[in-house]
PDB file of N, CA and C in Angstrom:
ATOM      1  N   UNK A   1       0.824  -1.175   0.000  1.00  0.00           N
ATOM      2  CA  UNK A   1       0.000   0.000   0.000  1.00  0.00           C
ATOM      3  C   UNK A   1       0.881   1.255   0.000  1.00  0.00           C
ATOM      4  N   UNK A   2       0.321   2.489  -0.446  1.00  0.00           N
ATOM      5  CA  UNK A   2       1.081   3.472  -0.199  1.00  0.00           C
ATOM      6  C   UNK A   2       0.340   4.866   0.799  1.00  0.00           C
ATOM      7  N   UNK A   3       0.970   5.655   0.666  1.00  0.00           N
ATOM      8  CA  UNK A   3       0.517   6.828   1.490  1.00  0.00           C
ATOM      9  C   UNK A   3       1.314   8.149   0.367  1.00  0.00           C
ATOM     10  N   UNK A   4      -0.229   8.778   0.498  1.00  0.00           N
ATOM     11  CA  UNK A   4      -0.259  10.025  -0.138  1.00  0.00           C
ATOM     12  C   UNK A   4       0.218  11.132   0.909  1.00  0.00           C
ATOM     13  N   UNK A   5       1.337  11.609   0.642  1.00  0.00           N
ATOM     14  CA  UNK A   5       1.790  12.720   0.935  1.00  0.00           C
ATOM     15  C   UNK A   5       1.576  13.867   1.125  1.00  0.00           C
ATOM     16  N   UNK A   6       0.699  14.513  -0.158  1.00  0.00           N
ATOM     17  CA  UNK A   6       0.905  15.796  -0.470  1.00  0.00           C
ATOM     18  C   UNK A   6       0.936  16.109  -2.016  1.00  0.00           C
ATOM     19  N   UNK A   7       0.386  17.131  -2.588  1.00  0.00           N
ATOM     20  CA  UNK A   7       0.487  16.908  -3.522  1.00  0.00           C
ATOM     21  C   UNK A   7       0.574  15.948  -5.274  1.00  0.00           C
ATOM     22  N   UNK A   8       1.375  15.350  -5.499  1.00  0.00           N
ATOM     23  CA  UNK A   8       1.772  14.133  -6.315  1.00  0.00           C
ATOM     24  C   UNK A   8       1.869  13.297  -5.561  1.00  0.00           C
ATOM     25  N   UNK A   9       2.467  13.171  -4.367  1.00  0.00           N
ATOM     26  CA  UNK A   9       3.488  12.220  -4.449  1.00  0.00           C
ATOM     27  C   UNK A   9       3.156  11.429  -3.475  1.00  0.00           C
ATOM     28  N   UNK A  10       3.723  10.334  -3.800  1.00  0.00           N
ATOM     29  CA  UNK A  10       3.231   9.075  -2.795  1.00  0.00           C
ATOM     30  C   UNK A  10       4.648   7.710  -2.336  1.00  0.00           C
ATOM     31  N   UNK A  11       4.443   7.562  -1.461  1.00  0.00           N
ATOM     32  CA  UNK A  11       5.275   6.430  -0.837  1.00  0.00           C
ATOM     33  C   UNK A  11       4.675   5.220  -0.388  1.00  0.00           C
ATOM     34  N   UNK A  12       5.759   3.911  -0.898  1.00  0.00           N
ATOM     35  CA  UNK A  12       4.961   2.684   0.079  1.00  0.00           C
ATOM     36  C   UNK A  12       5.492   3.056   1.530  1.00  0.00           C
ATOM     37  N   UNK A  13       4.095   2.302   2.086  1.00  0.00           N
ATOM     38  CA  UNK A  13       4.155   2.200   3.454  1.00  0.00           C
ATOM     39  C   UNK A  13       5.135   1.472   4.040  1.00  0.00           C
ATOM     40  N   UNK A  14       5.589   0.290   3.408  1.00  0.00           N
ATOM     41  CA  UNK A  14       6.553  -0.559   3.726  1.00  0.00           C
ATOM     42  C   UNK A  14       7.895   0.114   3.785  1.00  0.00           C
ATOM     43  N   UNK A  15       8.384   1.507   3.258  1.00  0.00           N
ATOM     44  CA  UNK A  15       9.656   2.102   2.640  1.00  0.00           C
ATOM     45  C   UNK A  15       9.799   3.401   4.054  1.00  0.00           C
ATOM     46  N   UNK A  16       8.431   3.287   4.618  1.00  0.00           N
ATOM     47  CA  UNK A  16       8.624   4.532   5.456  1.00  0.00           C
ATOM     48  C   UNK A  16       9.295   3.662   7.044  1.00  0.00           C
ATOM     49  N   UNK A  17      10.538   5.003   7.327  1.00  0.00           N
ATOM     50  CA  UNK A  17      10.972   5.041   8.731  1.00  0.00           C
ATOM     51  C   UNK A  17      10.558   5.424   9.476  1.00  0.00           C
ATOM     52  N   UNK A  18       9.633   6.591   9.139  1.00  0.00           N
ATOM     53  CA  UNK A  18       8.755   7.616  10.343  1.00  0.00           C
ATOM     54  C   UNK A  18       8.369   8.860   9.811  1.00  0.00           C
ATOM     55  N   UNK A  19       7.505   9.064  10.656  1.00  0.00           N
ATOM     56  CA  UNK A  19       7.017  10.501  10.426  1.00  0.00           C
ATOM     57  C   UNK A  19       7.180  10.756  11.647  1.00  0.00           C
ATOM     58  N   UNK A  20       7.189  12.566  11.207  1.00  0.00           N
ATOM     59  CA  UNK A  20       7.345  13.419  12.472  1.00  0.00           C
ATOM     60  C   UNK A  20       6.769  14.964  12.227  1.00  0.00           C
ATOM     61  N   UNK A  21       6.616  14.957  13.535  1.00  0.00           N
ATOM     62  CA  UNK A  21       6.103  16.308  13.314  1.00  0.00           C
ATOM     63  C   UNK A  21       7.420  17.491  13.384  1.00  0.00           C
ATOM     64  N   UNK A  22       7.112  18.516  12.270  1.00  0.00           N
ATOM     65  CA  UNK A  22       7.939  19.277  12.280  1.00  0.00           C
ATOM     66  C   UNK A  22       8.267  20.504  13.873  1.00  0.00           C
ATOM     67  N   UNK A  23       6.970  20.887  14.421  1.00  0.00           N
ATOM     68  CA  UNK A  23       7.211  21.771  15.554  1.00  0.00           C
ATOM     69  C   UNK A  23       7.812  21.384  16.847  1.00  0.00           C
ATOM     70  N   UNK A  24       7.829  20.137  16.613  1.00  0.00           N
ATOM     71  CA  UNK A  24       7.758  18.947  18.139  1.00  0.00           C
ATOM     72  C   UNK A  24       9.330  19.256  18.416  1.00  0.00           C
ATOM     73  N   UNK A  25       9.768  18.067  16.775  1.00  0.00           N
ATOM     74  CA  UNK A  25      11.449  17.764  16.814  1.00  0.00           C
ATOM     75  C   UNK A  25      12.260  18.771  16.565  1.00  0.00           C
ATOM     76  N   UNK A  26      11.669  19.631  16.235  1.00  0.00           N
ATOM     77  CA  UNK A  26      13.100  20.688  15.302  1.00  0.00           C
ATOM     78  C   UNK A  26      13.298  21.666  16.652  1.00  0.00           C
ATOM     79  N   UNK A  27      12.723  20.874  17.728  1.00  0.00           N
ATOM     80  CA  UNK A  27      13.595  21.760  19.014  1.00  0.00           C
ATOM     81  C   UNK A  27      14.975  20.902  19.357  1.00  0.00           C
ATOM     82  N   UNK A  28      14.790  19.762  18.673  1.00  0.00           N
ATOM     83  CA  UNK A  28      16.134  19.501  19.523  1.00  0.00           C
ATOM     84  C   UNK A  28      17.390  19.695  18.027  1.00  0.00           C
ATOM     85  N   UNK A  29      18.571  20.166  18.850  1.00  0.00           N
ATOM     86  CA  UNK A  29      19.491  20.304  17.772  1.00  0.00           C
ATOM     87  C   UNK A  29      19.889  18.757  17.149  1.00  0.00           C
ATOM     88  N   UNK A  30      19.735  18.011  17.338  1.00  0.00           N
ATOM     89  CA  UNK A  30      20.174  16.610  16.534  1.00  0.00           C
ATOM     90  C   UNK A  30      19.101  16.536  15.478  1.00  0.00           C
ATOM     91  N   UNK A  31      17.944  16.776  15.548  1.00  0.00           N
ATOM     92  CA  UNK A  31      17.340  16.367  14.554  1.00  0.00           C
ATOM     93  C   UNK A  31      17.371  17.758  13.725  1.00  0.00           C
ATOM     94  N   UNK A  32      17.543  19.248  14.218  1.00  0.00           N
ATOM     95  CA  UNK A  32      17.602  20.073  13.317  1.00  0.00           C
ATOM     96  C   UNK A  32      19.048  19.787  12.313  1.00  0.00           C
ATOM     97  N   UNK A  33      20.060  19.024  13.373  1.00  0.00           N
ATOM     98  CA  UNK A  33      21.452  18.842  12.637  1.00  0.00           C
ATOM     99  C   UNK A  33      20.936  17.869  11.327  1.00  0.00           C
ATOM    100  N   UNK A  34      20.234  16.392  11.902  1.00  0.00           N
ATOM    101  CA  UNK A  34      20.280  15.029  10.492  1.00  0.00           C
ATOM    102  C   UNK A  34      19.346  16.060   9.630  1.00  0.00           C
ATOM    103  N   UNK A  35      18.536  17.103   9.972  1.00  0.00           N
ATOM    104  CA  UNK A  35      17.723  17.502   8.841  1.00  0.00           C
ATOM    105  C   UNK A  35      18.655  19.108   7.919  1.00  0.00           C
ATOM    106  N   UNK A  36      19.748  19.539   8.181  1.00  0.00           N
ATOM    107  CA  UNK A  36      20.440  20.107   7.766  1.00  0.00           C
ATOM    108  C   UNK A  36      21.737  19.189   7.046  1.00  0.00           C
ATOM    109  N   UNK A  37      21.914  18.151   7.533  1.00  0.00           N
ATOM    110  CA  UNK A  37      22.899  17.360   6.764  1.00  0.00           C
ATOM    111  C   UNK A  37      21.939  16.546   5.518  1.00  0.00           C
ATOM    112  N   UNK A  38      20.916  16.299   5.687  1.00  0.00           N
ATOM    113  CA  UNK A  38      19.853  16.105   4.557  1.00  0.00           C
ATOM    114  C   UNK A  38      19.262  16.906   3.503  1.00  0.00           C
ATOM    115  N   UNK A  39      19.508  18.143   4.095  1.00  0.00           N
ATOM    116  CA  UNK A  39      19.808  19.304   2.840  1.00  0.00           C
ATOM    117  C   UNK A  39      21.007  19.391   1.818  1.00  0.00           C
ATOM    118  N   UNK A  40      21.964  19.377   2.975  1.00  0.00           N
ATOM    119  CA  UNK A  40      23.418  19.333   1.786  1.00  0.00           C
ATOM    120  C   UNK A  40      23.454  18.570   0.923  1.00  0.00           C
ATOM    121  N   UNK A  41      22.970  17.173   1.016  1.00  0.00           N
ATOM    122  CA  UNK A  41      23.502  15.632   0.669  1.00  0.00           C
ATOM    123  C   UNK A  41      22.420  15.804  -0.544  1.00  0.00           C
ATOM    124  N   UNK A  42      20.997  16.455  -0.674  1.00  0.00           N
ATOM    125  CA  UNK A  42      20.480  16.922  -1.408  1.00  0.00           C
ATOM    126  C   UNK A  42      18.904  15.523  -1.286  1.00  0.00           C
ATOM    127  N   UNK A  43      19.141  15.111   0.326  1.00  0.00           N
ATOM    128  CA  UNK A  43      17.819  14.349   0.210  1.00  0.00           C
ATOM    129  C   UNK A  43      16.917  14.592   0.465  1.00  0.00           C
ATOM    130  N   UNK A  44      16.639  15.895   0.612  1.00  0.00           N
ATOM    131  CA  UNK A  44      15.252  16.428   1.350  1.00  0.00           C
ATOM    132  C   UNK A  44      14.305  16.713  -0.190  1.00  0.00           C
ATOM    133  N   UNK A  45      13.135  16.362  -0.229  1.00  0.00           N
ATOM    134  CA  UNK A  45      12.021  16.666  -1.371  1.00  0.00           C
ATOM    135  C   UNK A  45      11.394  17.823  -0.631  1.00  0.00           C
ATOM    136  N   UNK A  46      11.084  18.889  -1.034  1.00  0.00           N
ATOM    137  CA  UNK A  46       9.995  19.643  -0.533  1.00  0.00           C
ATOM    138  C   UNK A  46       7.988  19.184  -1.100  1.00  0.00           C
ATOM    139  N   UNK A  47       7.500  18.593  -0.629  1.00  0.00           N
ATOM    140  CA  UNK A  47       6.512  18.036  -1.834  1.00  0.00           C
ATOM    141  C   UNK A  47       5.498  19.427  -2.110  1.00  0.00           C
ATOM    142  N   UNK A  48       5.049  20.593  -0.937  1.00  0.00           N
ATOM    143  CA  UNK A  48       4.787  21.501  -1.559  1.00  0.00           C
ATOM    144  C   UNK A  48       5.031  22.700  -0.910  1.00  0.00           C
ATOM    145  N   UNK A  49       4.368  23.923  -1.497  1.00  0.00           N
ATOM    146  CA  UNK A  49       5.234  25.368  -1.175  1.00  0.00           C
ATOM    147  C   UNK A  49       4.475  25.649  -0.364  1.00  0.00           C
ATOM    148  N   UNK A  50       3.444  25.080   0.558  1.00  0.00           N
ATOM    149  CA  UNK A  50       2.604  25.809   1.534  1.00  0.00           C
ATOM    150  C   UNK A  50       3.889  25.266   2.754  1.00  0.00           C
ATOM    151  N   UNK A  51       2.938  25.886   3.553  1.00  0.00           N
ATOM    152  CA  UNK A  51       3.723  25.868   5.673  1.00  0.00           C
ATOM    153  C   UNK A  51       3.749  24.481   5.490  1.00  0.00           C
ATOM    154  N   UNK A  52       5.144  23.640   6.085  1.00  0.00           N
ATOM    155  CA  UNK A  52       5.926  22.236   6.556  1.00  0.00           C
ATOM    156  C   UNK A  52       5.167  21.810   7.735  1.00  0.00           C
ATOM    157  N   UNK A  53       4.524  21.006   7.975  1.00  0.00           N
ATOM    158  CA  UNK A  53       4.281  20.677   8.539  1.00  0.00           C
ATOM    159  C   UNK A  53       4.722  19.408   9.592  1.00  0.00           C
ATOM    160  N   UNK A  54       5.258  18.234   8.879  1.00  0.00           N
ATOM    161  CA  UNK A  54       5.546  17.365   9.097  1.00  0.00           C
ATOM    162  C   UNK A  54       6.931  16.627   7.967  1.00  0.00           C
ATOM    163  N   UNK A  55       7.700  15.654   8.788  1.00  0.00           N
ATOM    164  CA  UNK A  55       8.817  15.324   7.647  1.00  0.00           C
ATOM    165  C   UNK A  55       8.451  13.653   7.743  1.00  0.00           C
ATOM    166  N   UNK A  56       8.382  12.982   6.816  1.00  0.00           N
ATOM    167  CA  UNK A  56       8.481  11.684   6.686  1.00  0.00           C
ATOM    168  C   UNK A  56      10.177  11.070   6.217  1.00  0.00           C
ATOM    169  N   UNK A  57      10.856  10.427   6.626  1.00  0.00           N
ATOM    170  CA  UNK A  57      11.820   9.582   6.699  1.00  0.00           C
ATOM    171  C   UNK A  57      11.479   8.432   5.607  1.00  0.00           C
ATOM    172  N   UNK A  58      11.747   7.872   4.323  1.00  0.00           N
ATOM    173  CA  UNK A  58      11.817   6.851   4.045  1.00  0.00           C
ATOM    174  C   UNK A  58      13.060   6.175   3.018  1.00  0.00           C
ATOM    175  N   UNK A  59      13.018   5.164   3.127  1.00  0.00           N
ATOM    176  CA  UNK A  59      14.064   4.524   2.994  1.00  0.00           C
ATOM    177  C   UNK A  59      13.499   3.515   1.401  1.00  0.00           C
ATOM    178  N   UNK A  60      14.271   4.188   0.658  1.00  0.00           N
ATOM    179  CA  UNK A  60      13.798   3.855  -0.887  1.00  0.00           C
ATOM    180  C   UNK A  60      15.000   3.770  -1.558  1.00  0.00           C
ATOM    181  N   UNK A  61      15.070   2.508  -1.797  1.00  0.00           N
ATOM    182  CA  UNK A  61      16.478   1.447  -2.237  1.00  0.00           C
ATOM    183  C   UNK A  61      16.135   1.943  -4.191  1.00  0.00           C
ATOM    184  N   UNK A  62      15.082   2.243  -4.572  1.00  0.00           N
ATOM    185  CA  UNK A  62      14.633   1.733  -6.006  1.00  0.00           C
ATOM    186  C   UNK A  62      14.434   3.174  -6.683  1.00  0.00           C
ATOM    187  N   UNK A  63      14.217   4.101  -5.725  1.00  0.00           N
ATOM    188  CA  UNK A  63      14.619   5.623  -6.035  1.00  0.00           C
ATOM    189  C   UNK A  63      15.266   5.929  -7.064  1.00  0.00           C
ATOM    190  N   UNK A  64      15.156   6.694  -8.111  1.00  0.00           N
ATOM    191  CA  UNK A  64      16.164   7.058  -9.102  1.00  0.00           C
ATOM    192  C   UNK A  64      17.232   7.982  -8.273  1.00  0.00           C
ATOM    193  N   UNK A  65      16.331   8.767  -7.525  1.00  0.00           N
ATOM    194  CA  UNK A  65      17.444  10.053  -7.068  1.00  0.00           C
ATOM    195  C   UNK A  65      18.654   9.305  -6.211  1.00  0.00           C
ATOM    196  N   UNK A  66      17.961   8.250  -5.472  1.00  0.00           N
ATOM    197  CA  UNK A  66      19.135   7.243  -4.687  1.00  0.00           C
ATOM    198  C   UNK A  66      19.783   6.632  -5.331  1.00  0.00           C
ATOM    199  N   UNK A  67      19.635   6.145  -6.814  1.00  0.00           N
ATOM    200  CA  UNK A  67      20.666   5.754  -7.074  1.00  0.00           C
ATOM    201  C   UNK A  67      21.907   6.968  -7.724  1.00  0.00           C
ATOM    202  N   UNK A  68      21.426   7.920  -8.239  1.00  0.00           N
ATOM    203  CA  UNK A  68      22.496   9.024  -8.742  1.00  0.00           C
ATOM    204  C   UNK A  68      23.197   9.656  -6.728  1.00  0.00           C
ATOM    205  N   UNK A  69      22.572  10.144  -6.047  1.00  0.00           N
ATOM    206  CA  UNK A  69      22.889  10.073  -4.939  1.00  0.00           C
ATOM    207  C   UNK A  69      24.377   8.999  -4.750  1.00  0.00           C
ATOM    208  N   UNK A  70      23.920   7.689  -4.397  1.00  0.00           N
ATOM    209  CA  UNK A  70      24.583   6.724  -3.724  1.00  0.00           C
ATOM    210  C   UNK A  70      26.051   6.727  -5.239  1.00  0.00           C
ATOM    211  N   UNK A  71      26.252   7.317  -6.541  1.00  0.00           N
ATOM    212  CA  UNK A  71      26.964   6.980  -7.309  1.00  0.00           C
ATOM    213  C   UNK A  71      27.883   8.303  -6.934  1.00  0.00           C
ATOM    214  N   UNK A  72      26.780   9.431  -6.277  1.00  0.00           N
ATOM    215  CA  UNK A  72      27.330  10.479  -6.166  1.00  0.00           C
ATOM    216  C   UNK A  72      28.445  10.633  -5.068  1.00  0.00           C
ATOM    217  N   UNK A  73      28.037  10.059  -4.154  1.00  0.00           N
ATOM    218  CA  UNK A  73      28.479   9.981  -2.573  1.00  0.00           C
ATOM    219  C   UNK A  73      29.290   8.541  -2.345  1.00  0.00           C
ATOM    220  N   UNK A  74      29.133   7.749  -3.061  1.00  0.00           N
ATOM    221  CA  UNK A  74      29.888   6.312  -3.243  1.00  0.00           C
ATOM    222  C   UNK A  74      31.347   6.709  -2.428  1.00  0.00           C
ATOM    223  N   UNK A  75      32.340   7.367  -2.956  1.00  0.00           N
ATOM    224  CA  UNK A  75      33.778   7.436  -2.354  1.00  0.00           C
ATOM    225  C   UNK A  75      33.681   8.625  -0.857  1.00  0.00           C
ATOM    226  N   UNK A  76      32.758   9.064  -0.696  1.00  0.00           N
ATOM    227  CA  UNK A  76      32.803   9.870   0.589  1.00  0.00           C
ATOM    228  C   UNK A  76      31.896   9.252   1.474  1.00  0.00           C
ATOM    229  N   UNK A  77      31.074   8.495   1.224  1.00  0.00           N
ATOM    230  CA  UNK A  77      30.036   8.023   2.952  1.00  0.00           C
ATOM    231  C   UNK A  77      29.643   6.270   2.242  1.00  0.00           C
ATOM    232  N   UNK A  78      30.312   5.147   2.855  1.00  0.00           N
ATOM    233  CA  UNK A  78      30.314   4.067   2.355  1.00  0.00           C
ATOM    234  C   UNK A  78      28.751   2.913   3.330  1.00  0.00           C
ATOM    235  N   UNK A  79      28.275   4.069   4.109  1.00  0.00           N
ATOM    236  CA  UNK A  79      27.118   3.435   5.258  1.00  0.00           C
ATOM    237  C   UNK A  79      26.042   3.383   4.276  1.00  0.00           C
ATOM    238  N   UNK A  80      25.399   2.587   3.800  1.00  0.00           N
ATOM    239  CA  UNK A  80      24.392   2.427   2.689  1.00  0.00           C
ATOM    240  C   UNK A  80      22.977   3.263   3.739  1.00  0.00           C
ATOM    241  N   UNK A  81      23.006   3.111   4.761  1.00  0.00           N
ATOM    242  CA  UNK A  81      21.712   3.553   5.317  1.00  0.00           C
ATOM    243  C   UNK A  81      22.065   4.943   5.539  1.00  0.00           C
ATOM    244  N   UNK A  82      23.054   5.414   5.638  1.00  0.00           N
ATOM    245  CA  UNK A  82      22.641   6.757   5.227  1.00  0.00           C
ATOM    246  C   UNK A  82      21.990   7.317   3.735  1.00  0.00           C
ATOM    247  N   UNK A  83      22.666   6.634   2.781  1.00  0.00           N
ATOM    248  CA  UNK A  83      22.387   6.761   1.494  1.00  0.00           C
ATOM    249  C   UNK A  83      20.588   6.586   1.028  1.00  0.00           C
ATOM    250  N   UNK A  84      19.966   5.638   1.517  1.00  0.00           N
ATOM    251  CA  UNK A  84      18.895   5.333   1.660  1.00  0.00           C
ATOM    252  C   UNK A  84      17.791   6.422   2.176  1.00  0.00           C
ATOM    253  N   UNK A  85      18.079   6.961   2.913  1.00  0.00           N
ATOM    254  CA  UNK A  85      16.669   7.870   3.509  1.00  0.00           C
ATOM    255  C   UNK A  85      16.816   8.799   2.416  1.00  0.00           C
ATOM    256  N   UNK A  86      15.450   9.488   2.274  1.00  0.00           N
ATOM    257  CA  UNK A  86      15.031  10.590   2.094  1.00  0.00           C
ATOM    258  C   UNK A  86      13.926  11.142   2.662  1.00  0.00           C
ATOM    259  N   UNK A  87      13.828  12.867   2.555  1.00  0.00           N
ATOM    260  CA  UNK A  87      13.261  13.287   3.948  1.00  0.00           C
ATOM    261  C   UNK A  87      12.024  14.201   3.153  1.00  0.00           C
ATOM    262  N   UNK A  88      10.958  13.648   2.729  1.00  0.00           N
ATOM    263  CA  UNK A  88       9.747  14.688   2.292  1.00  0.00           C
ATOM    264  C   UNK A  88       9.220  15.497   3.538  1.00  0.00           C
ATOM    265  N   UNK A  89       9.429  16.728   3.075  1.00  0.00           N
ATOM    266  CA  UNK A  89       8.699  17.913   3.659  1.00  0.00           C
ATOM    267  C   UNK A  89       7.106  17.676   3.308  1.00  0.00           C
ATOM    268  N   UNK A  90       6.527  18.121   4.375  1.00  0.00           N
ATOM    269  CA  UNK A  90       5.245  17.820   3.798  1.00  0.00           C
ATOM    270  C   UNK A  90       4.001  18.781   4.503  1.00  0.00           C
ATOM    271  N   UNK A  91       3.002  19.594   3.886  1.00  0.00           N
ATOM    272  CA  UNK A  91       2.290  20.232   4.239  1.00  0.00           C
ATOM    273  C   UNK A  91       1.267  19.801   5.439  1.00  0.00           C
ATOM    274  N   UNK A  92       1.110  18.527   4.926  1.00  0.00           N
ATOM    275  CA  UNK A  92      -0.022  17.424   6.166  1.00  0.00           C
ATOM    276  C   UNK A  92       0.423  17.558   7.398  1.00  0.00           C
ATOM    277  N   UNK A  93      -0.261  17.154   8.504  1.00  0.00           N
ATOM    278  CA  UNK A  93       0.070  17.333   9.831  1.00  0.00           C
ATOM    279  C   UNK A  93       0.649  15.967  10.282  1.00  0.00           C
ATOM    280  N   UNK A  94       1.557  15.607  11.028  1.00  0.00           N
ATOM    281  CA  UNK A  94       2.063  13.610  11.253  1.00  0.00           C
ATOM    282  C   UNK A  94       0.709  13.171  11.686  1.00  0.00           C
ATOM    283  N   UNK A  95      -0.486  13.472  12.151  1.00  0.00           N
ATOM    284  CA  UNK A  95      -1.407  13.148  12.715  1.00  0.00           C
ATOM    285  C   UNK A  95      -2.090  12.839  11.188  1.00  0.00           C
ATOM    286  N   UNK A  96      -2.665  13.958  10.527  1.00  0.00           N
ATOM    287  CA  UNK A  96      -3.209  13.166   9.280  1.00  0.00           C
ATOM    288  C   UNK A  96      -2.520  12.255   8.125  1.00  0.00           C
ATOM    289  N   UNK A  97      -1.343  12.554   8.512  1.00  0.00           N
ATOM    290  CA  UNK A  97      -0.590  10.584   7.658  1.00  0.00           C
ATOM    291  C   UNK A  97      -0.424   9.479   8.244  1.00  0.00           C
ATOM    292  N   UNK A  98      -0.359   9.924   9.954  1.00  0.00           N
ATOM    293  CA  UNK A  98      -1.055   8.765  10.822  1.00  0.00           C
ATOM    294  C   UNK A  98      -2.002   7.987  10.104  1.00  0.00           C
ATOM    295  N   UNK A  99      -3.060   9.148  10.194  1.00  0.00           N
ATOM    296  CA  UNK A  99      -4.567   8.197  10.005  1.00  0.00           C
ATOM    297  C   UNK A  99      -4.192   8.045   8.795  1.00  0.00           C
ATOM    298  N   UNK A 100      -4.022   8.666   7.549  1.00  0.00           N
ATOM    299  CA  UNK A 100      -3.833   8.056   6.574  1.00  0.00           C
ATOM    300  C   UNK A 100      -3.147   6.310   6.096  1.00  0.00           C
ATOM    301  N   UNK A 101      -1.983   5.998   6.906  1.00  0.00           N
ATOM    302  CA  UNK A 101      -1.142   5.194   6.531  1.00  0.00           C
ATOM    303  C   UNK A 101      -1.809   4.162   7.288  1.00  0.00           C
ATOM    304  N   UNK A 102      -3.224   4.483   8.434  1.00  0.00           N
ATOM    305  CA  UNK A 102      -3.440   3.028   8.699  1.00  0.00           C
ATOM    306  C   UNK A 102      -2.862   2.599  10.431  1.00  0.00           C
ATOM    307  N   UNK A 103      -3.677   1.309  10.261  1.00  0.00           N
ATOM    308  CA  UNK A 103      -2.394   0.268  11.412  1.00  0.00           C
ATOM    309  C   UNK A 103      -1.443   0.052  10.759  1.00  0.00           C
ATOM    310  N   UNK A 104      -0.606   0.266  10.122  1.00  0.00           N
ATOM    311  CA  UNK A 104       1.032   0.250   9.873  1.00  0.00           C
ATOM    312  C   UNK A 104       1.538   0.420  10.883  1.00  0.00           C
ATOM    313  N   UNK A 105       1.662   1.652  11.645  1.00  0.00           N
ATOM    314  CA  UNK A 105       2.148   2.401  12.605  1.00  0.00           C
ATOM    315  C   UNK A 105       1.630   2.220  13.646  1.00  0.00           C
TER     316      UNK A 105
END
């Protein structure tokens, strides 16, 4: 199954690490840090231009962008699970992709 995001775009449920809410976590500096090192590395999607609400984490092996990524980054970061996540920004609240995604979660 998948889960609608936002806009276009959609993810399997099986590929997601988590959701989160954006106001909660981005107090603590570790997660403002993995979500600033997810900018550089160029894995963050914005899915749309309204207020962020929430970031979903997923881990998508079959990704085109992961594979130019992982060819990109190959000789500087050899941890495949870093290579793997990407971080959609997302207008929805973690509460309505909760309910969206189900008992998955």
């Amino acid at each position: 199954m998948y889960l609608h995001l936002g806009q276009n775009v959609v993810v399997a449920k099986t590929d997601i690490i988590g959701i989160f809410d954006l106001d909660n976590t981005t107090s603590s500096h570790i997660t403002r840090k993995y979500l600033s090192c997810a900018e550089k590395d160029g894995r963050i999607v914005n899915v749309s231009t309204e207020i962020p609400n929430s970031f979903v984490v997923v881990c998508c092996k079959e990704n085109p962008k992961y594979r130019e990524l992982k060819k990109y980054r190959e000789e500087i970061i050899n941890d495949e699970s870093v290579n793997r996540s990407i971080v959609y920004i997302s207008p929805l609240s973690s509460q309505t992709l909760l309910k969206r995604a189900g008992s998955v979660f």
